[in-house]
Protein backbone atom coordinates (compact mmCIF):
# COMPACT_ATOMS: atom_id res chain seq x y z
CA UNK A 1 12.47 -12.49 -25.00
CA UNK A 2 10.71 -15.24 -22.62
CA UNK A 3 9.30 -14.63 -19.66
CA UNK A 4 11.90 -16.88 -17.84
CA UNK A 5 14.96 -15.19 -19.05
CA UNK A 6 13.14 -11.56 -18.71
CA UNK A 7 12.82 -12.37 -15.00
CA UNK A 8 16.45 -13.90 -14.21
CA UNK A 9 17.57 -10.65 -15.94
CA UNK A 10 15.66 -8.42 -13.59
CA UNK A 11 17.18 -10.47 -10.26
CA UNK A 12 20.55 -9.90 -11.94
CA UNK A 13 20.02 -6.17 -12.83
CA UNK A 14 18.43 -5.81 -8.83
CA UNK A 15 21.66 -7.59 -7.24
CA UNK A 16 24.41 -5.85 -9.83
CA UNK A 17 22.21 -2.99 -11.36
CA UNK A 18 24.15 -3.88 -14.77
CA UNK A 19 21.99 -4.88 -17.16
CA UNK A 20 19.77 -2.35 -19.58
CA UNK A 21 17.13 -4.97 -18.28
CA UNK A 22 16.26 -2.00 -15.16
CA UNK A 23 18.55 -0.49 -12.37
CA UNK A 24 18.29 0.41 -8.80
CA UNK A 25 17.71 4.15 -7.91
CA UNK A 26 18.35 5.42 -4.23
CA UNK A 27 15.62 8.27 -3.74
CA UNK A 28 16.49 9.36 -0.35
CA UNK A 29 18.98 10.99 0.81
CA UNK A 30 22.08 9.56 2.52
CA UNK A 31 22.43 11.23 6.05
CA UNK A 32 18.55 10.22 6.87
CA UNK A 33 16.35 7.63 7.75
CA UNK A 34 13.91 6.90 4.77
CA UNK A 35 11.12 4.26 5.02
CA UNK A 36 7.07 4.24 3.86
CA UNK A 37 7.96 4.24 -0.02
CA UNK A 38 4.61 4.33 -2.06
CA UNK A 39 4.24 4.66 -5.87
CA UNK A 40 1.59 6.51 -8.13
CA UNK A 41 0.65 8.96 -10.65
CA UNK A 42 -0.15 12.14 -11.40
CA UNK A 43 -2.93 12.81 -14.13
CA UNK A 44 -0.90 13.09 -16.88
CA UNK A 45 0.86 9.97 -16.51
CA UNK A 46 4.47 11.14 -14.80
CA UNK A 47 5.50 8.53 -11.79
CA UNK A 48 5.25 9.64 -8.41
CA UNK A 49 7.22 7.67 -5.26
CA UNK A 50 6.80 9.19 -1.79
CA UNK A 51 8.59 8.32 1.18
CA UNK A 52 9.33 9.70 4.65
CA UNK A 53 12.62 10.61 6.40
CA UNK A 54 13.35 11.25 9.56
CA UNK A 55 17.08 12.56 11.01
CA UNK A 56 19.00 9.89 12.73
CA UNK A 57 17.71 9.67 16.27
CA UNK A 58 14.71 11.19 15.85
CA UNK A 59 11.05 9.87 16.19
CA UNK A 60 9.38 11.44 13.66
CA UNK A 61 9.94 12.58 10.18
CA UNK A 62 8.36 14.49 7.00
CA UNK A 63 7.45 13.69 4.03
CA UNK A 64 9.45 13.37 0.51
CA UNK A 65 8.67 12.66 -3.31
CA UNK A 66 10.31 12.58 -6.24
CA UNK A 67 8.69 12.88 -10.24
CA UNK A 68 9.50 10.73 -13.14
CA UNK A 69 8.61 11.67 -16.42
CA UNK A 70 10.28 8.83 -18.36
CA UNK A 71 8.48 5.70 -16.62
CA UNK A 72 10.75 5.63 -13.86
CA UNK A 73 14.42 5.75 -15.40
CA UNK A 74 14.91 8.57 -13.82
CA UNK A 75 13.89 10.68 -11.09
CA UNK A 76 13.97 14.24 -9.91
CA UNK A 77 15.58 15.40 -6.84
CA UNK A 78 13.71 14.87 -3.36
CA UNK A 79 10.89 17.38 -3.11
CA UNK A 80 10.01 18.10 0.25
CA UNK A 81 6.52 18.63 1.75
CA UNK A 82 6.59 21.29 4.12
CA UNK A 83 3.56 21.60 5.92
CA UNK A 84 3.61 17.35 6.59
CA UNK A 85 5.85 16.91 9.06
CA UNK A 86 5.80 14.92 13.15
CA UNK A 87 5.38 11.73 10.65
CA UNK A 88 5.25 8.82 12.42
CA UNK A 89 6.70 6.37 10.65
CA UNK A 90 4.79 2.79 9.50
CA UNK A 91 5.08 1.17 6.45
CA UNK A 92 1.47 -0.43 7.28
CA UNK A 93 0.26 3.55 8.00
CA UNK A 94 2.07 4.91 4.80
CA UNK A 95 1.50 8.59 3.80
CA UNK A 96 0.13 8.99 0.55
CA UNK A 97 -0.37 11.35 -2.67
CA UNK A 98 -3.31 11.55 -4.74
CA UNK A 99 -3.06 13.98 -7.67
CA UNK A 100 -6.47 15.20 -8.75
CA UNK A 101 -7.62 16.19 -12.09
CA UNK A 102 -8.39 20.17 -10.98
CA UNK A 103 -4.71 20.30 -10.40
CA UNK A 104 -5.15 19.69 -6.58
CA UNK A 105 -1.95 17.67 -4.81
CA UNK A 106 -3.16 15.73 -1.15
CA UNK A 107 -0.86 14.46 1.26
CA UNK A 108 -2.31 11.96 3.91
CA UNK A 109 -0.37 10.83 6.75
CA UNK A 110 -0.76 9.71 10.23
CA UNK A 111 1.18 10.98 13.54
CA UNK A 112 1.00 9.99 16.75
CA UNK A 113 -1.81 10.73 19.22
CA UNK A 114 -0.80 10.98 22.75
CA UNK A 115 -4.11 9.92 24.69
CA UNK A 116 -4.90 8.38 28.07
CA UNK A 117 -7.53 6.40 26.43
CA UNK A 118 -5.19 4.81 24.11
CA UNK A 119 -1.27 4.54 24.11
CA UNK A 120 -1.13 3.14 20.49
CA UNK A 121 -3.97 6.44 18.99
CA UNK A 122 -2.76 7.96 16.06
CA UNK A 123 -4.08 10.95 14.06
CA UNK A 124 -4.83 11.22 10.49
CA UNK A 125 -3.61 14.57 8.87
CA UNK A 126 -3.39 16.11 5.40
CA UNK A 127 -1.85 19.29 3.53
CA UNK A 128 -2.83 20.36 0.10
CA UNK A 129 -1.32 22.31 -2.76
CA UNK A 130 -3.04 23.97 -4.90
CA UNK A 131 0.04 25.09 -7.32
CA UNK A 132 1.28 22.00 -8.61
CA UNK A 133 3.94 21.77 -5.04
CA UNK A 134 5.29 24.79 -5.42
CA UNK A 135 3.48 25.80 -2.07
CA UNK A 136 1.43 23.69 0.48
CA UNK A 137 -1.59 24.81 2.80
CA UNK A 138 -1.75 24.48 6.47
CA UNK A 139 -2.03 20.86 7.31
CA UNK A 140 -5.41 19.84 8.38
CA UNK A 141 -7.28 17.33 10.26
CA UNK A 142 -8.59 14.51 8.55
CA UNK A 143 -11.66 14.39 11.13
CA UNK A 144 -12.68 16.93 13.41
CA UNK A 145 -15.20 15.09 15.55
CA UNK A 146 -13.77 15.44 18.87
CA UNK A 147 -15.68 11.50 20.00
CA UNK A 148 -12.69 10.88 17.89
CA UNK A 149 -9.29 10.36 19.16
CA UNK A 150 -7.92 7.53 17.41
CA UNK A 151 -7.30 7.45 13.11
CA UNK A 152 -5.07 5.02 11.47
CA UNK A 153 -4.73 2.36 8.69
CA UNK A 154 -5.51 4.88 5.81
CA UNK A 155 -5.84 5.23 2.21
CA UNK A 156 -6.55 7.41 -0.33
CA UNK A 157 -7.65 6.78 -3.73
CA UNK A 158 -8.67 9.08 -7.25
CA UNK A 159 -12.41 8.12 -7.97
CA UNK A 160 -13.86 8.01 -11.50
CA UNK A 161 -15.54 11.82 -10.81
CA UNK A 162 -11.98 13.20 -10.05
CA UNK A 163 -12.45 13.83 -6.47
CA UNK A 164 -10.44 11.47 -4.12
CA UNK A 165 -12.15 9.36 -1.53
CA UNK A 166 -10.24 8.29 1.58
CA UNK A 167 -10.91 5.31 4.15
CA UNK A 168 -9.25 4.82 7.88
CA UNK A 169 -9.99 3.21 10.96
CA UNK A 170 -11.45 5.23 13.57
CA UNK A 171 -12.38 4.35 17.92
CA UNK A 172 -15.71 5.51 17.08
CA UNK A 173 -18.16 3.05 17.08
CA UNK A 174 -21.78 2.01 18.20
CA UNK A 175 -21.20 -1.63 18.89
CA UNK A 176 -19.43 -3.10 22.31
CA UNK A 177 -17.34 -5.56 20.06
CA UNK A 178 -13.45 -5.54 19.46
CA UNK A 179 -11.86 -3.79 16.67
CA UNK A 180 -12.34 -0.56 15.11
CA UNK A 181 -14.70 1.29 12.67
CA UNK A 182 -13.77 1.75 9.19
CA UNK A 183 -14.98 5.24 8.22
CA UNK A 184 -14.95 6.93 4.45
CA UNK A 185 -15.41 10.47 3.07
CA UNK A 186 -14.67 12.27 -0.39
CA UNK A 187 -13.26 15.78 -1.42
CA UNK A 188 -15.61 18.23 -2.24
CA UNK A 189 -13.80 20.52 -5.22
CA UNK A 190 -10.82 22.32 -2.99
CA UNK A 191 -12.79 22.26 0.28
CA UNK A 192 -11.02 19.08 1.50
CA UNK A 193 -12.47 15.86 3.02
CA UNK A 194 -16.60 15.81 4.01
CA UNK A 195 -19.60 13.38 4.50
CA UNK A 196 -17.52 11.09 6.61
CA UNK A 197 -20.04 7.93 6.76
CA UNK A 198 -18.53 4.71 8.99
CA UNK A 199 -18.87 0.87 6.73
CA UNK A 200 -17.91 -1.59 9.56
CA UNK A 201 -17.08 -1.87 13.42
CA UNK A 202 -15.04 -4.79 13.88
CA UNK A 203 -12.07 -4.07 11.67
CA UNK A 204 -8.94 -5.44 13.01
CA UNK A 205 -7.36 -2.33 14.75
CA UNK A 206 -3.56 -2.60 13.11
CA UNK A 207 -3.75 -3.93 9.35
CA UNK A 208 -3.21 -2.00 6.37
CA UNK A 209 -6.48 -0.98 4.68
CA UNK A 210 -6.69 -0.67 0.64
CA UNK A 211 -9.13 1.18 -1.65
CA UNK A 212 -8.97 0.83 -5.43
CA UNK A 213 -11.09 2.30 -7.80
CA UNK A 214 -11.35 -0.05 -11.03
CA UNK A 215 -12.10 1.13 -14.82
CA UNK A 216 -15.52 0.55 -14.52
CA UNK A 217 -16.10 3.18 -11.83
CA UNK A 218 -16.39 0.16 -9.35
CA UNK A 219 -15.11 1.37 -6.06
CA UNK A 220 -13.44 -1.14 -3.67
CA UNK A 221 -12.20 -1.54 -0.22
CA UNK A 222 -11.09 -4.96 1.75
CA UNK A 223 -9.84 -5.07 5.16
CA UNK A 224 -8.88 -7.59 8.19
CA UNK A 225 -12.14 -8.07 9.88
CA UNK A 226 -12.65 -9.53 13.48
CA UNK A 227 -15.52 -12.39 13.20
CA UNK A 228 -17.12 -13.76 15.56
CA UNK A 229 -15.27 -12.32 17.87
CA UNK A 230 -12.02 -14.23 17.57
CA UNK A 231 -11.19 -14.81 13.50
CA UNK A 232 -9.11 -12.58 11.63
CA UNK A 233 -9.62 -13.10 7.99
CA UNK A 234 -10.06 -10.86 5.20
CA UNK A 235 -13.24 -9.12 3.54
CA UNK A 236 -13.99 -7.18 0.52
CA UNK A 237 -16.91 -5.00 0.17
CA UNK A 238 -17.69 -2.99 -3.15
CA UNK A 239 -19.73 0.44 -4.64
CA UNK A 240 -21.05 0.28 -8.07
CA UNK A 241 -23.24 3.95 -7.48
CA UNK A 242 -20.15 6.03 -7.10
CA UNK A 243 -19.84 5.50 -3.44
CA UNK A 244 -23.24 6.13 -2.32
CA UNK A 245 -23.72 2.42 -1.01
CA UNK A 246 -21.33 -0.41 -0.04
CA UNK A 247 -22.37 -3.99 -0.53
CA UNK A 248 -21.89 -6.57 2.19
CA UNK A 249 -18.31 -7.40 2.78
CA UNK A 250 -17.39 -10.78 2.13
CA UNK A 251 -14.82 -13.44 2.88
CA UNK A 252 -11.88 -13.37 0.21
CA UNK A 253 -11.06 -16.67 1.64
CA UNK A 254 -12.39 -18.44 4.93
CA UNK A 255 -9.28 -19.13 6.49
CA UNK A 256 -10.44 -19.13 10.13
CA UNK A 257 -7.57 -17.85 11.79
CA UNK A 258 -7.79 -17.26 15.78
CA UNK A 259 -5.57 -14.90 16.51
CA UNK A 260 -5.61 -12.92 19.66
CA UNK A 261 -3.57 -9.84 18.45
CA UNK A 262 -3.03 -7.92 15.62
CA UNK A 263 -0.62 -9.23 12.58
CA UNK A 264 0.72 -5.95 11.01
CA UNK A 265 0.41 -7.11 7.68
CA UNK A 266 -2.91 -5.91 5.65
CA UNK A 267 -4.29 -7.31 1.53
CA UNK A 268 -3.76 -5.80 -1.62
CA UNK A 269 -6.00 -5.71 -4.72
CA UNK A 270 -6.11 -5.36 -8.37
CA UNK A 271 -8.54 -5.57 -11.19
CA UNK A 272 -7.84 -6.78 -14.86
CA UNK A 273 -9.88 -7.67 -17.54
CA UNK A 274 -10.33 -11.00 -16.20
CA UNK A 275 -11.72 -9.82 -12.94
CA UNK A 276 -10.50 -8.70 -9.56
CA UNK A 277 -7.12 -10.19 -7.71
CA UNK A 278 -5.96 -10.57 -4.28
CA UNK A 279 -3.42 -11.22 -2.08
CA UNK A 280 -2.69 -11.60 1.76
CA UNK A 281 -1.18 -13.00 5.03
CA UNK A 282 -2.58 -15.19 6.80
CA UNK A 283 -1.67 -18.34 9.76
CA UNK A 284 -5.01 -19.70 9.16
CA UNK A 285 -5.05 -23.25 7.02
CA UNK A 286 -1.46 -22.53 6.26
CA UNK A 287 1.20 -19.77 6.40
CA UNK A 288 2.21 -17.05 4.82
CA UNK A 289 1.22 -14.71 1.48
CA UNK A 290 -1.52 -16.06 -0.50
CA UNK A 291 -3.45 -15.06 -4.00
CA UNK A 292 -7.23 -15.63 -5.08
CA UNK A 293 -9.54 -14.20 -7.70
CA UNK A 294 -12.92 -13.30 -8.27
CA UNK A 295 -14.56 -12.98 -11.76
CA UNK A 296 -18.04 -11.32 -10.57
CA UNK A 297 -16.65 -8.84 -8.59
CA UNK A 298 -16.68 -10.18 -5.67
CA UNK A 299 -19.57 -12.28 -5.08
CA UNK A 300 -17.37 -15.85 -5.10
CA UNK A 301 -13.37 -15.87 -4.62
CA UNK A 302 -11.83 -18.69 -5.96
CA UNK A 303 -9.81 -20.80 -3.44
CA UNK A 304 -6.35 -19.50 -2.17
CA UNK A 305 -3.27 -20.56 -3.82
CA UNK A 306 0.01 -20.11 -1.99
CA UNK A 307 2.27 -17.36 -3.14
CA UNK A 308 5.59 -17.90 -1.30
CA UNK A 309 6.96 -21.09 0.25
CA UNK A 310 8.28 -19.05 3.09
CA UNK A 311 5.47 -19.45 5.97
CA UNK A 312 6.68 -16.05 7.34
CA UNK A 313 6.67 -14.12 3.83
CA UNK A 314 4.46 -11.14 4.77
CA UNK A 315 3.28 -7.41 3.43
CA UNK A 316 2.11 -8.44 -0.27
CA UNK A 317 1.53 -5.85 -2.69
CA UNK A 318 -0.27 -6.27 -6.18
CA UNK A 319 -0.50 -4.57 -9.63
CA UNK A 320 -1.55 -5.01 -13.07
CA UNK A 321 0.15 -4.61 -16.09
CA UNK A 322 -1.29 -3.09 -19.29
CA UNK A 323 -0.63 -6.60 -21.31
CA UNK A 324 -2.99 -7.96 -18.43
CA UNK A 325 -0.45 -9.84 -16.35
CA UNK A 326 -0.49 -9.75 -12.80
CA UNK A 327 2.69 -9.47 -10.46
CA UNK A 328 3.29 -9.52 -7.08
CA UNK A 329 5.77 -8.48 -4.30
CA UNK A 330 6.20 -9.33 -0.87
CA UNK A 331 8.97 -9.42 2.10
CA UNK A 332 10.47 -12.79 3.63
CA UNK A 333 12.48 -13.26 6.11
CA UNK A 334 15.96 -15.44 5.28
CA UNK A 335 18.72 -16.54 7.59
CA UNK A 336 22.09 -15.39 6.78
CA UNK A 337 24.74 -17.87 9.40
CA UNK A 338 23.43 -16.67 12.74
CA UNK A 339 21.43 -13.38 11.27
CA UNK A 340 18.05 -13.06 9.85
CA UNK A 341 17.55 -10.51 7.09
CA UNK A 342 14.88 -9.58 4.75
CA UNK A 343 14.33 -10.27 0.96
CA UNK A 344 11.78 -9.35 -1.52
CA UNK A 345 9.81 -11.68 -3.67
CA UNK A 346 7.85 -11.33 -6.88
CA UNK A 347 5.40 -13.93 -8.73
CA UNK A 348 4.35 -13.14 -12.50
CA UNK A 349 1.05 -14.40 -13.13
CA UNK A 350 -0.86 -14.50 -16.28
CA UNK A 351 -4.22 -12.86 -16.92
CA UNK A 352 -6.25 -15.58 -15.64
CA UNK A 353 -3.99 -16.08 -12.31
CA UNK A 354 -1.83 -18.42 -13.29
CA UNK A 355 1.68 -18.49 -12.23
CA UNK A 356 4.26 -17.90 -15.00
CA UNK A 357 7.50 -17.39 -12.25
CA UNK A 358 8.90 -16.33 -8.89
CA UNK A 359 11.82 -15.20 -8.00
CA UNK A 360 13.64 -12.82 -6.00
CA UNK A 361 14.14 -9.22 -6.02
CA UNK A 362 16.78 -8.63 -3.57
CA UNK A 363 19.65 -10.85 -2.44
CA UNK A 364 19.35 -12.50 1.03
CA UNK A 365 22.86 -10.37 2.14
CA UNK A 366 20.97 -7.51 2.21
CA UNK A 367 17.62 -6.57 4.52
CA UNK A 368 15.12 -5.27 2.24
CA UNK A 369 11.76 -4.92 3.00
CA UNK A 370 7.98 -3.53 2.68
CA UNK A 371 7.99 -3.52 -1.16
CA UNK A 372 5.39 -1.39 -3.31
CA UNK A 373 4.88 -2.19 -6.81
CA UNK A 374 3.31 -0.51 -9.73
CA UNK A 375 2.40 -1.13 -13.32
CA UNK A 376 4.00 1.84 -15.48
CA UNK A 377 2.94 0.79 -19.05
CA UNK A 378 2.89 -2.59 -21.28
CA UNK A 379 6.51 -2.70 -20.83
CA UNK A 380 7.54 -1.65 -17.55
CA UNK A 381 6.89 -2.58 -13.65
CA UNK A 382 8.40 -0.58 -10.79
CA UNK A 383 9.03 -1.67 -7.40
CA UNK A 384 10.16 0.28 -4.21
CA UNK A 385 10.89 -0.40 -1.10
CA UNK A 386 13.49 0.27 1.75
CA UNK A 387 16.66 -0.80 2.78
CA UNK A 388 19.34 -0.62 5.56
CA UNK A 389 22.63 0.23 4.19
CA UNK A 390 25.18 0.88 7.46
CA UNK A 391 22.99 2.70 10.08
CA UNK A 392 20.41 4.22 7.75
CA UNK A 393 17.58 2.76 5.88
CA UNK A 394 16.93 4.00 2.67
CA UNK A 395 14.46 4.12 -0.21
CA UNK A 396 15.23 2.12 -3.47
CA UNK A 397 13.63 1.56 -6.66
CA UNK A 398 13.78 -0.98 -9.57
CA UNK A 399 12.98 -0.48 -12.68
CA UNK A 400 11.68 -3.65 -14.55
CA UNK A 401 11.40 -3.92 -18.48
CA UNK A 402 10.39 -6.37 -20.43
């Protein structure tokens, strides 16, 4: 089957969920608010999606998943975790799962911090099982420095020596310059996070961060950075000892954007065989989600290609799939008569980078947004991400075969 007629199949089976081409699954359940979807694996190759719900009316919510042992077809039934709950929810400040190879389950997430020195300070916390799920520990602190008061804009990641390695922006810092520090620590066997070292002090205070550990061992992280004082553009920094040493972080692109404030929307990267991939927002020489590549790891970028032709198309995500193709999501706004709703885009792009289609995931009647995709195997691509059906949102996923 072509590409071309692959994809229009997968926009018909998203809009009628019809075809043998994929379906849509709703994960959540009815009565509740779901939102934060995020997709991954546990070490013997079952999909994992996570999400948080919250009851109607209520602030804050705990955290669900649900296990598919067939790529995705199917799922179980909502698993809760207990011990992770006062979730504030923030599709940019997801909670995450990281399954380790000792059997170990973490669950990162952030709530809210109520401090004098800063109405928007979160805290990072995280509960671990030990049994698979069938029980969870105590949740924890993810730092217990008490200088710190402020955690957000986490992830978590599986590095090559089975431990898992975490990143988030903290208030401490030893520079008078905006922004916030971007700190990092690793699990030590089962005794939970240590060695918390900070990387950077001007990170833009409320954008997504992203780690990724490649098949080489190489681990990365890129970030919004505030330069000179007023630009908000993107950097990349990488390990190649395992997390002992960073390199220099570098522009993925030197878009120069001014921006007094903080956009929401954070970058998303992926390694193939033909190098590392990117993609972003930006409102600096141009609009909107944009892609770029680098083929020594990060020393050069090639120069940014636009992704969507929507200037407000925001929130990309990125994966690879095992034939080495690249695809992307993102969220756009669309007008709908005197409305504006949200759809979600993809792009298929070959090994190299270059673009083999885009299209559309959702119809523009419906508002779906924050997408989060994930390469299962050769043949199949899932994508979640939430939706408002009545008074609720929930969490959906699509199932894409090829």
């Amino acid at each position: 089957m072509g590409i071309r007629k692959w994809l229009v199949l997968l926009t018909i089976c998203t809009a009628a969920c019809n075809s043998k081409q994929g379906k849509i699954q709703v994960l959540s359940h009815p009565v509740q608010d779901a939102s934060c979807p995020y997709l991954t694996t546990t070490t013997d190759g079952k999909t994992v999606i996570s999400w948080v719900e919250t009851k109607q009316g209520a602030d804050t919510g705990t955290l669900y998943y649900a296990i598919s042992t067939d790529r995705g077809s199917t799922f179980s039934a909502p698993l809760q975790v207990p011990t992770a709950n006062g979730i504030l929810p923030h599709a940019e400040n997801m909670p995450k799962i990281v399954f380790k190879p000792d059997g170990e389950i973490i669950a990162i997430y952030g709530v809210e911090q109520d401090d004098a020195r800063n109405k928007y300070a979160g805290r990072v916390f995280y509960t671990r099982s030990l049994n698979g799920g069938k029980s969870w520990l105590p949740a924890q602190p993810l730092v217990t420095d008490t200088g710190s008061y402020d955690q957000r804009y986490f992830d978590i990641a599986l590095l090559p020596s089975g431990e898992a390695a975490a990143i988030w922006l903290d208030n401490r810092k030893d520079i008078d310059a905006e922004g916030s520090s971007l700190y990092y620590a690793v699990t030590a066997g089962h005794e939970g996070f240590k060695q918390e070292k900070s990387l950077a002090e001007t990170v833009c205070q409320c954008c997504r961060t992203d780690l990724y550990t490649d098949g080489q061992g190489g681990i990365h992280i890129a970030f919004r950075d505030i330069i000179n004082d007023s630009i908000r553009d993107m950097v990349h920094m990488v390990s190649t000892d395992g997390g002992a040493s960073f390199s220099e972080m570098n522009r993925i692109s030197a878009d120069n954007w001014v921006v007094r404030g903080c956009p929401h929307t954070g970058p998303a990267m992926v390694k193939n065989k033909e190098g590392m991939h990117f993609a972003w927002f930006t409102m600096g020489g141009g609009e909107g989600v944009y892609y770029c590549q680098s083929m020594d790891n990060g020393r050069t970028y090639t120069h940014k290609q636009k992704v969507s032709s929507v200037p407000l198309a925001k929130h990309p995500q990125i994966t690879a799939l095992a034939d080495n193709k690249i695809m992307l999501v993102w969220d756009e706004p669309v007008k709908v008569k005197s409305t504006f709703n949200s759809r979600v885009g993809f792009q298929l792009r070959d090994g190299a980078g270059k673009i083999l289609d885009t299209g559309l995931l959702t119809p523009d009647s419906v508002y779906a947004s924050y997408p989060v995709i994930k390469g299962v195997d050769d043949h199949t691509v899932l994508v979640a991400y939430t939706q408002r059906e009545g008074e609720v949102q929930q969490v959906r996923c699509v199932q894409m075969n090829k």
